[in-house]
Protein backbone atom coordinates (compact mmCIF):
# COMPACT_ATOMS: atom_id res chain seq x y z
CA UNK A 1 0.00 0.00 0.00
CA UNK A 2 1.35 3.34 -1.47
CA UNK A 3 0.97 6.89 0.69
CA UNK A 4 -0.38 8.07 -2.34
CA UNK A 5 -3.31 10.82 -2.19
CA UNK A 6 -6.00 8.89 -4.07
CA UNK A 7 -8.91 10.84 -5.67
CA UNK A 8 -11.76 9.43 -7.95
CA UNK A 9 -15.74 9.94 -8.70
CA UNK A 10 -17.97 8.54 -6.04
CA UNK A 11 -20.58 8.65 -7.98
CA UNK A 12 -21.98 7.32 -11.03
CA UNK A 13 -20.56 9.10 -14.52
CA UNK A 14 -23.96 9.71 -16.03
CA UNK A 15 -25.27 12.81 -16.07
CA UNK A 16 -26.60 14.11 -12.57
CA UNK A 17 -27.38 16.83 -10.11
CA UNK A 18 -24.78 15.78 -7.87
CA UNK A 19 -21.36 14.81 -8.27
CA UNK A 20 -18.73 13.63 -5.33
CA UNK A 21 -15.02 13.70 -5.67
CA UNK A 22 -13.74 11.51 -2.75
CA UNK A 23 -9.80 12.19 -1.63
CA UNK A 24 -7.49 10.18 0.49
CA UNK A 25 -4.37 10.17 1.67
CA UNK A 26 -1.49 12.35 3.45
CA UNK A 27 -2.01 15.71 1.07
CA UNK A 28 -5.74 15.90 1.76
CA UNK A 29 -5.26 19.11 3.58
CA UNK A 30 -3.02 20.42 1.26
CA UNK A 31 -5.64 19.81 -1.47
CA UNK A 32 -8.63 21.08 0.64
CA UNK A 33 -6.32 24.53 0.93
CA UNK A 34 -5.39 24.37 -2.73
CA UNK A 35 -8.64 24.04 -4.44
CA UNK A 36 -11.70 24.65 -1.53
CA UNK A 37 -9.18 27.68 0.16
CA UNK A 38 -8.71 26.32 3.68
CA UNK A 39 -9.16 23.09 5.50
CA UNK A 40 -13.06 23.21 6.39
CA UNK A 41 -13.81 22.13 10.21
CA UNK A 42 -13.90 18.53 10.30
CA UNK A 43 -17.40 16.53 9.75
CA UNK A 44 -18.63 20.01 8.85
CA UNK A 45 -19.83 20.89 5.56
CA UNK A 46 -18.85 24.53 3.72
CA UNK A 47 -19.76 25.92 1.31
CA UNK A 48 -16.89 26.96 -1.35
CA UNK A 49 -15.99 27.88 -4.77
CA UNK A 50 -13.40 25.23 -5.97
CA UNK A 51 -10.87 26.96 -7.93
CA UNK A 52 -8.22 25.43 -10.03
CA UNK A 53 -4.51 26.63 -8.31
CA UNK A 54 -2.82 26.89 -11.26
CA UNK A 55 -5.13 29.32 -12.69
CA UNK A 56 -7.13 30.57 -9.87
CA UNK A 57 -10.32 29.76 -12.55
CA UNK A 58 -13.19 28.76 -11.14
CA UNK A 59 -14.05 25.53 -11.42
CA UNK A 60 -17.65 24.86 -9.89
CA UNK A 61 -19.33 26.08 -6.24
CA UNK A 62 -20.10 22.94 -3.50
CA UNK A 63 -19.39 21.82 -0.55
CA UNK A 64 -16.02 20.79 0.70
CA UNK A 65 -15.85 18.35 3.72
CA UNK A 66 -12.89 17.17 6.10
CA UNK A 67 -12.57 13.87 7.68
CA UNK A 68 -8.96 13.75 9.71
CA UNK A 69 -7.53 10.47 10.36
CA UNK A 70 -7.97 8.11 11.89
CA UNK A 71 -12.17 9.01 11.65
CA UNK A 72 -12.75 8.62 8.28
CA UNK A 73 -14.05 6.15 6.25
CA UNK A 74 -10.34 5.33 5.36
CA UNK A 75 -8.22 5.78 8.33
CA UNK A 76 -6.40 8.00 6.88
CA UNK A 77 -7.52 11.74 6.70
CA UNK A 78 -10.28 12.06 3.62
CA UNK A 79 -12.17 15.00 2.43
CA UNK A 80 -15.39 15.21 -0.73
CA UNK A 81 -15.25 17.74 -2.90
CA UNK A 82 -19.54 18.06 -3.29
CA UNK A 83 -20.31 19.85 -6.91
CA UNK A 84 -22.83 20.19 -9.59
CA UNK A 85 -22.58 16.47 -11.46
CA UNK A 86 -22.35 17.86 -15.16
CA UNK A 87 -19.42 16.14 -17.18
CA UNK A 88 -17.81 19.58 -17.97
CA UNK A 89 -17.77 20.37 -13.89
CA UNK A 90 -16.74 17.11 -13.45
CA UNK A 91 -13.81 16.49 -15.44
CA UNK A 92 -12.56 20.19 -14.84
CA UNK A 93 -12.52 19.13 -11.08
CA UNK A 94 -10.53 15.81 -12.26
CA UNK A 95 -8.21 16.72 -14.35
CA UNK A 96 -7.34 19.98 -12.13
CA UNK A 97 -6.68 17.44 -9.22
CA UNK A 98 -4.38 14.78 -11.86
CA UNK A 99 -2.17 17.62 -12.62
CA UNK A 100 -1.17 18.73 -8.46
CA UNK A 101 1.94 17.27 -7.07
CA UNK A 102 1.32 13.85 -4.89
CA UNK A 103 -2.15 13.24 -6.08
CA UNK A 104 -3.23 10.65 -8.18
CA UNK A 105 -6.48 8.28 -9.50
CA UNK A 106 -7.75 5.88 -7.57
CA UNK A 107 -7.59 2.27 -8.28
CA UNK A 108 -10.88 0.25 -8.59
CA UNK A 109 -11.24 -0.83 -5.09
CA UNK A 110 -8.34 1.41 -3.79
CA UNK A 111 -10.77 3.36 -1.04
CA UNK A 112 -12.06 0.24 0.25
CA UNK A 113 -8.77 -1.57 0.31
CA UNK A 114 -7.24 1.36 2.54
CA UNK A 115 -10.53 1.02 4.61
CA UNK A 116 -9.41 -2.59 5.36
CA UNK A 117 -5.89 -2.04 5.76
CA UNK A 118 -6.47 0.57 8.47
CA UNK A 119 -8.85 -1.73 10.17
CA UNK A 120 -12.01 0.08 8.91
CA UNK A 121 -13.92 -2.79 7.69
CA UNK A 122 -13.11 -6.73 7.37
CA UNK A 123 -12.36 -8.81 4.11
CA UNK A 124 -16.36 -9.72 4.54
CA UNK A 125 -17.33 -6.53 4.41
CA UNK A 126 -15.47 -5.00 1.91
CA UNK A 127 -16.70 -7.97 -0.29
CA UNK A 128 -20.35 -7.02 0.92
CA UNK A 129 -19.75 -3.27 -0.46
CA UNK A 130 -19.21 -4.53 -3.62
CA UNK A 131 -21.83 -6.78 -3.85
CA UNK A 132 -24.17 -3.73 -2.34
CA UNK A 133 -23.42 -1.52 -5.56
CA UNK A 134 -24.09 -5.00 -7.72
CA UNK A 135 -27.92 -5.58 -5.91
CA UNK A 136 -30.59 -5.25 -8.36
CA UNK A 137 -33.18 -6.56 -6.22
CA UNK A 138 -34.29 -5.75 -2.74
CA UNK A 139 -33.07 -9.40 -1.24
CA UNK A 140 -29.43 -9.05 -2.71
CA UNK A 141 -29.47 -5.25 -1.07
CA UNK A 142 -30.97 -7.12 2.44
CA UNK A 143 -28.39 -9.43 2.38
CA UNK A 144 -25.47 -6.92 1.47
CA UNK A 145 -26.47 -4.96 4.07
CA UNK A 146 -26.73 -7.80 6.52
CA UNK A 147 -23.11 -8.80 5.91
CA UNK A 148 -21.45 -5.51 5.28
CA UNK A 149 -22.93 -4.42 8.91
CA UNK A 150 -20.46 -6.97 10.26
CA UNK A 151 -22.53 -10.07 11.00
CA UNK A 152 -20.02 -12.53 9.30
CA UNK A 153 -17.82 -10.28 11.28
CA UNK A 154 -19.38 -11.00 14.55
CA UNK A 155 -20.05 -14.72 13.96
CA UNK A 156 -16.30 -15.54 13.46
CA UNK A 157 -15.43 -13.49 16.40
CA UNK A 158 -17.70 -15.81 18.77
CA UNK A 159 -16.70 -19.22 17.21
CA UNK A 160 -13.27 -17.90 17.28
CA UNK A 161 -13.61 -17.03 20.83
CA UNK A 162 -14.81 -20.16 21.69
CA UNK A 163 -11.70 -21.47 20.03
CA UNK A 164 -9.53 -19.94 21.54
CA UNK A 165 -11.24 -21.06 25.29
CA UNK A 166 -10.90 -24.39 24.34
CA UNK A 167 -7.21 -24.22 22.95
CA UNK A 168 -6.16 -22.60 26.45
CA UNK A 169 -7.33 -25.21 27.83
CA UNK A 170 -6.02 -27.94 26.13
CA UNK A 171 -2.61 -25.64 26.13
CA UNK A 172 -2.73 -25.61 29.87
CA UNK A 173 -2.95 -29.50 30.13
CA UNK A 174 -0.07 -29.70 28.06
CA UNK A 175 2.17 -26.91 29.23
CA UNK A 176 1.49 -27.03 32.89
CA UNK A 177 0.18 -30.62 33.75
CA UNK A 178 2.79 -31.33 36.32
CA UNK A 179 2.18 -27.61 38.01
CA UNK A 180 0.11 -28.26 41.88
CA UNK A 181 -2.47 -25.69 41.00
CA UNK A 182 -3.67 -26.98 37.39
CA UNK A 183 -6.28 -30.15 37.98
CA UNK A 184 -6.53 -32.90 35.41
CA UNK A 185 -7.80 -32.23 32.41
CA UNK A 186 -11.67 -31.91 31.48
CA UNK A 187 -12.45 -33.56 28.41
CA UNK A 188 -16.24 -32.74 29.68
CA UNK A 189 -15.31 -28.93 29.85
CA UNK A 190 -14.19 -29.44 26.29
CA UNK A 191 -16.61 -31.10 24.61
CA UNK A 192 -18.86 -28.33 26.41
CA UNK A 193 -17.32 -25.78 24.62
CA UNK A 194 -16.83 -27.23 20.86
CA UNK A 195 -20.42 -28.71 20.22
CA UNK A 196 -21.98 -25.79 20.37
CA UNK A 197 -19.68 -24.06 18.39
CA UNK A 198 -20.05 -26.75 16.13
CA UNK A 199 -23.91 -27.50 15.97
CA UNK A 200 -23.88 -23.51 15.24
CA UNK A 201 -21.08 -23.86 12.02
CA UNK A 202 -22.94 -26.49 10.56
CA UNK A 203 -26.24 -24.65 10.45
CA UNK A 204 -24.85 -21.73 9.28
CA UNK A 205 -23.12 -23.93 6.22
CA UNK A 206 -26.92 -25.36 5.67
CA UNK A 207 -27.70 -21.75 4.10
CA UNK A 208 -24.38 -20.98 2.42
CA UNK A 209 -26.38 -22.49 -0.89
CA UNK A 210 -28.56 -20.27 -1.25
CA UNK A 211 -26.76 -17.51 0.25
CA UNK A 212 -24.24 -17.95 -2.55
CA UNK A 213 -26.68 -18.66 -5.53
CA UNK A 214 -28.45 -14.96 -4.40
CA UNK A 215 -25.48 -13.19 -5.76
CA UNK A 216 -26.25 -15.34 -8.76
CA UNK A 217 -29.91 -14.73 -9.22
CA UNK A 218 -32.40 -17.94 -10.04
CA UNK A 219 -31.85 -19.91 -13.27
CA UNK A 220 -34.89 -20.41 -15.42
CA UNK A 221 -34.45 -21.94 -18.79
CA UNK A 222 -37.61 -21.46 -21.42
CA UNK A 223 -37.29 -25.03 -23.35
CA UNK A 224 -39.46 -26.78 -26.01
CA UNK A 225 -39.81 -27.17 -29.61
CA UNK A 226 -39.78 -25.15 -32.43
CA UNK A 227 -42.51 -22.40 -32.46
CA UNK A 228 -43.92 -23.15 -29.28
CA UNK A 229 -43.86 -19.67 -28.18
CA UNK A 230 -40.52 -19.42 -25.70
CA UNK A 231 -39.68 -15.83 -27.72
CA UNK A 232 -42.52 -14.46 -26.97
CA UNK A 233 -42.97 -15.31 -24.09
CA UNK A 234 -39.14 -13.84 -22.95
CA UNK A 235 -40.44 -11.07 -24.36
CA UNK A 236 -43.49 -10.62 -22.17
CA UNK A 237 -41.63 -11.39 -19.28
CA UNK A 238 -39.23 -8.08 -20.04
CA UNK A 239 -41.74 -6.06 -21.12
CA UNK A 240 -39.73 -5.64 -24.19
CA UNK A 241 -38.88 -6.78 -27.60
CA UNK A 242 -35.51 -8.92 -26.58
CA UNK A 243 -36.03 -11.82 -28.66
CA UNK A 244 -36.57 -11.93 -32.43
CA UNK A 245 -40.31 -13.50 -33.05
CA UNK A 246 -40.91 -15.31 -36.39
CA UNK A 247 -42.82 -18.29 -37.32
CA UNK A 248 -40.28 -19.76 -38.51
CA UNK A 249 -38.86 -22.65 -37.16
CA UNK A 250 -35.44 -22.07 -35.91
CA UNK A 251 -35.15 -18.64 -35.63
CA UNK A 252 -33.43 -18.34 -32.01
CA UNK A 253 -29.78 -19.80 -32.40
CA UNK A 254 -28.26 -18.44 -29.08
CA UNK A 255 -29.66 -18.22 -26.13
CA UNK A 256 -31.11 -14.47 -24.71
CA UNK A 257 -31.48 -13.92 -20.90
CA UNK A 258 -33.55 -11.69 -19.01
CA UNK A 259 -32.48 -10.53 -15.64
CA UNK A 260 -35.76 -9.63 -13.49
CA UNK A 261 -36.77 -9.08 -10.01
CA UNK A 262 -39.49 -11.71 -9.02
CA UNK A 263 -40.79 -10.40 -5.77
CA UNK A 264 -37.69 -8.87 -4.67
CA UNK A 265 -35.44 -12.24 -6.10
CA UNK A 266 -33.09 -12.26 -8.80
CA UNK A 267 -34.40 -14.23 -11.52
CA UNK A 268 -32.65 -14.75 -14.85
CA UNK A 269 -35.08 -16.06 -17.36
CA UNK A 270 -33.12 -17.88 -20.72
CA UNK A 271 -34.94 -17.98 -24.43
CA UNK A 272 -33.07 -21.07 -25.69
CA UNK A 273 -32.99 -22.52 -29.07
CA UNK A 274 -35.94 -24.98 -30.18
CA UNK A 275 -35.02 -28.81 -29.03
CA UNK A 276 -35.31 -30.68 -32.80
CA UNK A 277 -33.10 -32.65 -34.78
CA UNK A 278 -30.92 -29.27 -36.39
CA UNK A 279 -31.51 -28.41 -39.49
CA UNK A 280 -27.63 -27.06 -39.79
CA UNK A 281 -24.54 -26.78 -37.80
CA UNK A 282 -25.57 -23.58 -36.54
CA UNK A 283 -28.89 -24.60 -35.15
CA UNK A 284 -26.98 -27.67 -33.71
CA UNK A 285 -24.59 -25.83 -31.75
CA UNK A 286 -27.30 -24.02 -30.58
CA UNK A 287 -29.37 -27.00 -29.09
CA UNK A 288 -25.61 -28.23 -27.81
CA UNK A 289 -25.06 -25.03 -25.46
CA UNK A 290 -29.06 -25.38 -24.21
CA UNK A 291 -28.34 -28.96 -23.39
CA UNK A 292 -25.41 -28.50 -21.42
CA UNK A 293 -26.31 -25.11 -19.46
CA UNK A 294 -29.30 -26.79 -18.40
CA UNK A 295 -27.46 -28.93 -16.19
CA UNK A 296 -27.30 -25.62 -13.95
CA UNK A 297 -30.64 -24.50 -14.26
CA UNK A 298 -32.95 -23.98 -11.10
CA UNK A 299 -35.92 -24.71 -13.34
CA UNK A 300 -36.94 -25.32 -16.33
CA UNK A 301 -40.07 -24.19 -18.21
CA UNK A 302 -41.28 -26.48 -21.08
CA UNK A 303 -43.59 -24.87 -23.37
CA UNK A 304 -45.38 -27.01 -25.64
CA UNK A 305 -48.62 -25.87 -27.44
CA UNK A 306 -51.47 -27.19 -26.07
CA UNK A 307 -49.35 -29.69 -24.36
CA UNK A 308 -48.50 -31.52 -27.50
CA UNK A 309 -45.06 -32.49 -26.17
CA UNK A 310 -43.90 -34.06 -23.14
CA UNK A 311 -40.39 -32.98 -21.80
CA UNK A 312 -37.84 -35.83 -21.06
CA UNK A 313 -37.03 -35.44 -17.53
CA UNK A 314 -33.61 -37.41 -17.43
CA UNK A 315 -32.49 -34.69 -19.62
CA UNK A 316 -32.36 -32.44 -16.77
CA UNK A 317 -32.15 -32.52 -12.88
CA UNK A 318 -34.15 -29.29 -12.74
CA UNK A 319 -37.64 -28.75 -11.25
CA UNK A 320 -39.94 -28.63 -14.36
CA UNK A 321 -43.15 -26.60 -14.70
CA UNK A 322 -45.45 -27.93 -18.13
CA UNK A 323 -46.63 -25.05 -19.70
CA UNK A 324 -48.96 -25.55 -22.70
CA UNK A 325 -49.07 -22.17 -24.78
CA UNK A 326 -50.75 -20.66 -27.47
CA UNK A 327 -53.97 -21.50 -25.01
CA UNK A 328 -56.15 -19.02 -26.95
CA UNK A 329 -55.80 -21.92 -29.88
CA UNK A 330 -55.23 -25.01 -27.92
CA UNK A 331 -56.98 -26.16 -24.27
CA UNK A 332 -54.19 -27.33 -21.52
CA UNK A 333 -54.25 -30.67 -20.70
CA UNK A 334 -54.52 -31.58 -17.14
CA UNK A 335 -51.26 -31.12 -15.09
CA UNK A 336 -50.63 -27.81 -17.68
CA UNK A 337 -50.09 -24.11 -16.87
CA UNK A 338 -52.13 -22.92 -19.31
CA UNK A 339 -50.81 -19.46 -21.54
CA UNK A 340 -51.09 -17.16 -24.02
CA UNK A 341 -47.79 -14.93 -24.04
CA UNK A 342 -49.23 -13.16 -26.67
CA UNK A 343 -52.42 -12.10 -24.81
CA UNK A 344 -50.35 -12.47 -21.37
CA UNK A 345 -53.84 -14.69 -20.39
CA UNK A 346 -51.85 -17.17 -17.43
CA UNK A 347 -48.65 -15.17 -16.97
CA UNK A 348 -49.68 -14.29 -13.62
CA UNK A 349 -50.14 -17.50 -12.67
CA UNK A 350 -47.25 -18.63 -14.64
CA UNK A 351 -45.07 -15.76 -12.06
CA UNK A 352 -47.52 -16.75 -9.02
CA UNK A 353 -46.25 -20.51 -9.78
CA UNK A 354 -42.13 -19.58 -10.04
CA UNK A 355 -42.06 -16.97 -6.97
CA UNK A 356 -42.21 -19.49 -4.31
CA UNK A 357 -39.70 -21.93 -6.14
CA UNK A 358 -37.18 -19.32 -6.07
CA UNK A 359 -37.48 -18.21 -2.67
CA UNK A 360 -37.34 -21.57 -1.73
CA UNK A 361 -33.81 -21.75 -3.50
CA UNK A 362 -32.79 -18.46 -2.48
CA UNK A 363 -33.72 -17.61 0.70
CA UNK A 364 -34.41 -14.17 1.74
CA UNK A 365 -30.86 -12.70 2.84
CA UNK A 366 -32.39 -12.02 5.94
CA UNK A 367 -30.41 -14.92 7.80
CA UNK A 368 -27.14 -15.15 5.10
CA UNK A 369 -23.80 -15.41 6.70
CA UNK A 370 -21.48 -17.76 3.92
CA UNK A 371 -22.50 -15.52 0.87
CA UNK A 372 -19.38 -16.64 -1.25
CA UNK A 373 -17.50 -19.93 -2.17
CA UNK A 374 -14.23 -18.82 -0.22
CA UNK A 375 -16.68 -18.15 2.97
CA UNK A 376 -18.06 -21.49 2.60
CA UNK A 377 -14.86 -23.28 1.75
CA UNK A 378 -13.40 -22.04 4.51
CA UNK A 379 -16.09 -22.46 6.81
CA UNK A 380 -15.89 -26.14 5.24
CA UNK A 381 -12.71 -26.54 6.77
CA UNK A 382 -13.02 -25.18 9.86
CA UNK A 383 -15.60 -27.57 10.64
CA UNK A 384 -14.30 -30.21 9.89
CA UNK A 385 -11.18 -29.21 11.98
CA UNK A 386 -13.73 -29.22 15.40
CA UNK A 387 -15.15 -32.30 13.80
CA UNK A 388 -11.61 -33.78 14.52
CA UNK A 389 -11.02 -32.27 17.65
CA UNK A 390 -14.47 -33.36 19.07
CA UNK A 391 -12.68 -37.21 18.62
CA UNK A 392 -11.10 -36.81 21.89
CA UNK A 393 -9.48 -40.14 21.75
CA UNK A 394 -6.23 -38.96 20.70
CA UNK A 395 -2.80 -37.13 21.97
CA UNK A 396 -3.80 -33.33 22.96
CA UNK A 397 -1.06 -31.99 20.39
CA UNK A 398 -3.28 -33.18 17.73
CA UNK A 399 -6.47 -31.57 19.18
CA UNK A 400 -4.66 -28.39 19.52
CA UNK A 401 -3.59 -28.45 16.34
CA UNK A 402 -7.03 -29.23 15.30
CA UNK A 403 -7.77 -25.94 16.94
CA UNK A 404 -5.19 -23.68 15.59
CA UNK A 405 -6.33 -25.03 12.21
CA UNK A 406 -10.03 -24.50 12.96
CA UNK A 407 -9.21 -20.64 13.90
CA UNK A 408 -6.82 -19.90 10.76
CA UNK A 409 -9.75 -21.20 8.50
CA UNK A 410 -12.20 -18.59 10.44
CA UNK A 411 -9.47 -15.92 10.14
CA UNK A 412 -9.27 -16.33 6.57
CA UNK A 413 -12.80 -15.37 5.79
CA UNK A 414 -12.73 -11.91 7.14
CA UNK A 415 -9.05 -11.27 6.42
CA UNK A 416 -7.30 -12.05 10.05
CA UNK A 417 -5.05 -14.16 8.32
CA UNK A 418 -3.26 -15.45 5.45
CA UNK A 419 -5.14 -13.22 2.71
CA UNK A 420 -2.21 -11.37 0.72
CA UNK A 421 -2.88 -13.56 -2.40
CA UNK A 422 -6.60 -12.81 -2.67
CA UNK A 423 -6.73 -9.02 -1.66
CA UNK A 424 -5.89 -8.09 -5.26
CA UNK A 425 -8.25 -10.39 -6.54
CA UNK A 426 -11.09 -8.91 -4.48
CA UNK A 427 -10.83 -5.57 -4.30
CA UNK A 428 -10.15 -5.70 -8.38
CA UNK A 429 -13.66 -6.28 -8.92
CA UNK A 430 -14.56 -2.83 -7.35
CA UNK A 431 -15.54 0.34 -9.10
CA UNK A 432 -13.39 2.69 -9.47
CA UNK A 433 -14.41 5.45 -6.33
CA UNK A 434 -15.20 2.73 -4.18
């Protein structure tokens, strides 16, 4: 970590009424003086014309704010340059700041990194933020929030306390055994501590599924045969013309998603190509890629009209809902959703019928702790490491090392320890400003 002065765009680049230039870093008051005219009072917004100081030309009229180290979103001392969030304004501000001594642009992920470097916020957490600017539906946002308010954070803390109780003890037996005031050990006392700890890991791993696969959003692939309406419906799904519609027989090659919010759930509905024996190499591909990304499906919706086709279920492991469309021509058959995508006559239903599925596989965020593979993983092997040291019938070096191994796992998951080869790899995937 550099002691660069960082600066970037806070917000988003699009046109707006607001704009915020975030700053970090040991020249912060220098900058404040340079461009807002003195260092404002800290926490303590002020109103200022921002002036370029090579020029003395006014640049744009905000608010300037001061946050000294170490209370600052940071740690280090930060300011925000507040301003009118025009592109002109907005690169004036930017390219004034590029061109001082000491200052440069941020790195995607740079503010946050610093954050966690100075103890701000945990490796959970600043994974969290991330995902936070990433929600597009209200349970990805509820279970951002959950985790970038520290509850990972205060989970590992606990089990990790508890850890640490029972390697103390087991230390003690080993290290001071032969001392008069140290009784014999208590495997009891132990066991009284772990399980707990351990009834409480595994249930938390129970939800790590879903927890992970709400980043993700819930698979459903539209499947049938030729003409049987899977464009068209896509396209009443988005509201919008996404999917070319023709009458044609195998006019969708590729496959088009939707991404939608399904009663505040992530839902990613795919158009696929129609399932026949291809007519070229093209269309064959095409079935090829629906075939195999079906494997990862959370359901799959087989439209047939009226029913005329059955779907082979040991193609898929998927959940399948029968869907007979084109019901305005055709009557469902029993065991059918019956729809007209054209009409929208059973999409409600058809929505009524997927909602529950998905928050079934998805959860609500409410309750997520694991909300990534490396959480999980790690969790994964923590567990298994009290698993080991609940078998008391070995030597006590091997259940303390049980233990240290247990609490390096936990460490790992909000950054205690061992994390210098992933930190570039998370905080990559930042904006830039964040």
């Amino acid at each position: 970590m550099t002691m660069d002065t960082i600066f970037a765009l806070g917000t988003g680049a699009a046109r707006s009424a607001i704009g915020v230039i975030r700053l970090s870093g040991p020249r912060v008051r220098q900058a404040l003086d340079d461009f807002a005219g003195s260092l404002p009072e800290p926490r303590v917004a002020r109103f200022t014309a921002f002036r370029d100081p090579a020029s003395g030309e006014m640049l744009d009229q905000g608010l300037a704010l001061f946050f000294p180290a170490p209370h600052s979103a940071t740690g280090e001392d930060y300011a925000e340059f507040q301003i009118h969030g025009g592109r002109a304004v907005i690169d004036g501000l930017l390219g004034a700041l590029a061109r001082r001594p000491g200052l440069r642009m941020a790195e995607p992920g740079e503010f946050a990194r610093r954050g966690f470097a100075n103890g701000k916020l945990d490796l959970s957490q600043a994974e969290a933020l991330a995902d936070l600017v990433d929600a597009q539906t209200q349970a990805q946002c509820r279970q951002a929030l959950r985790i970038a308010s520290g509850a990972l954070r205060r989970q590992i803390e606990g089990w990790r306390a508890a850890l640490i109780d029972a390697l103390a003890l087991v230390e003690a037996e080993l290290d001071f055994s032969d001392e008069a005031d140290v009784g014999p050990f208590n495997a009891k006392r132990l066991r009284a501590i772990l399980a707990p700890t351990y009834a409480e890991m595994l249930a938390a791993l129970r939800t790590a599924p879903a927890s992970e696969r709400m980043r993700e959003g819930f698979l459903v692939m539209i499947m049938g045969p030729p003409n049987a309406g899977k464009s068209t419906l896509l396209n009443a799904l988005a509201r919008r013309d996404l999917a070319i519609v023709s009458p044609t027989p195998g006019t969708t090659r590729d496959m088009i998603e939707a991404h939608l919010d399904l009663d505040g759930l992530p839902v990613t509905f795919v158009d696929t190509a129609g399932l026949r024996e291809a007519a070229d190499e093209i269309e064959r591909i095409g079935v090829d890629r629906v075939l195999e990304r079906v494997e990862t499906a959370d359901l799959v919706l087989w439209l047939s009209a009226g029913g005329a086709e059955a779907f082979n279920e040991s193609a898929s492991g998927a959940d399948v809902l029968r869907v007979a469309s084109k019901s305005d021509v055709s009557p469902a058959p029993p065991g059918w959703l019956a729809l007209c995508a054209t009409s929208g006559a059973g999409l409600d239903s058809l929505l009524r019928e997927i909602s529950p599925r998905a928050g079934a596989r998805l959860g609500d965020g409410a309750s997520a702790l694991f909300i990534r593979e490396r959480h999980r993983v790690a969790a994964e092997s923590a567990a298994a490491s009290v698993e080991s040291a609940l078998a008391l019938e070995k030597d006590l070096e091997f259940i303390a090392e049980d233990l240290r191994s247990a609490a390096r796992s936990l460490g790992r998951i909000v950054g205690a320890v061992d994390v210098e080869d992933v930190l570039d790899v998370v905080f990559s995937r930042f904006c830039i400003g964040k």
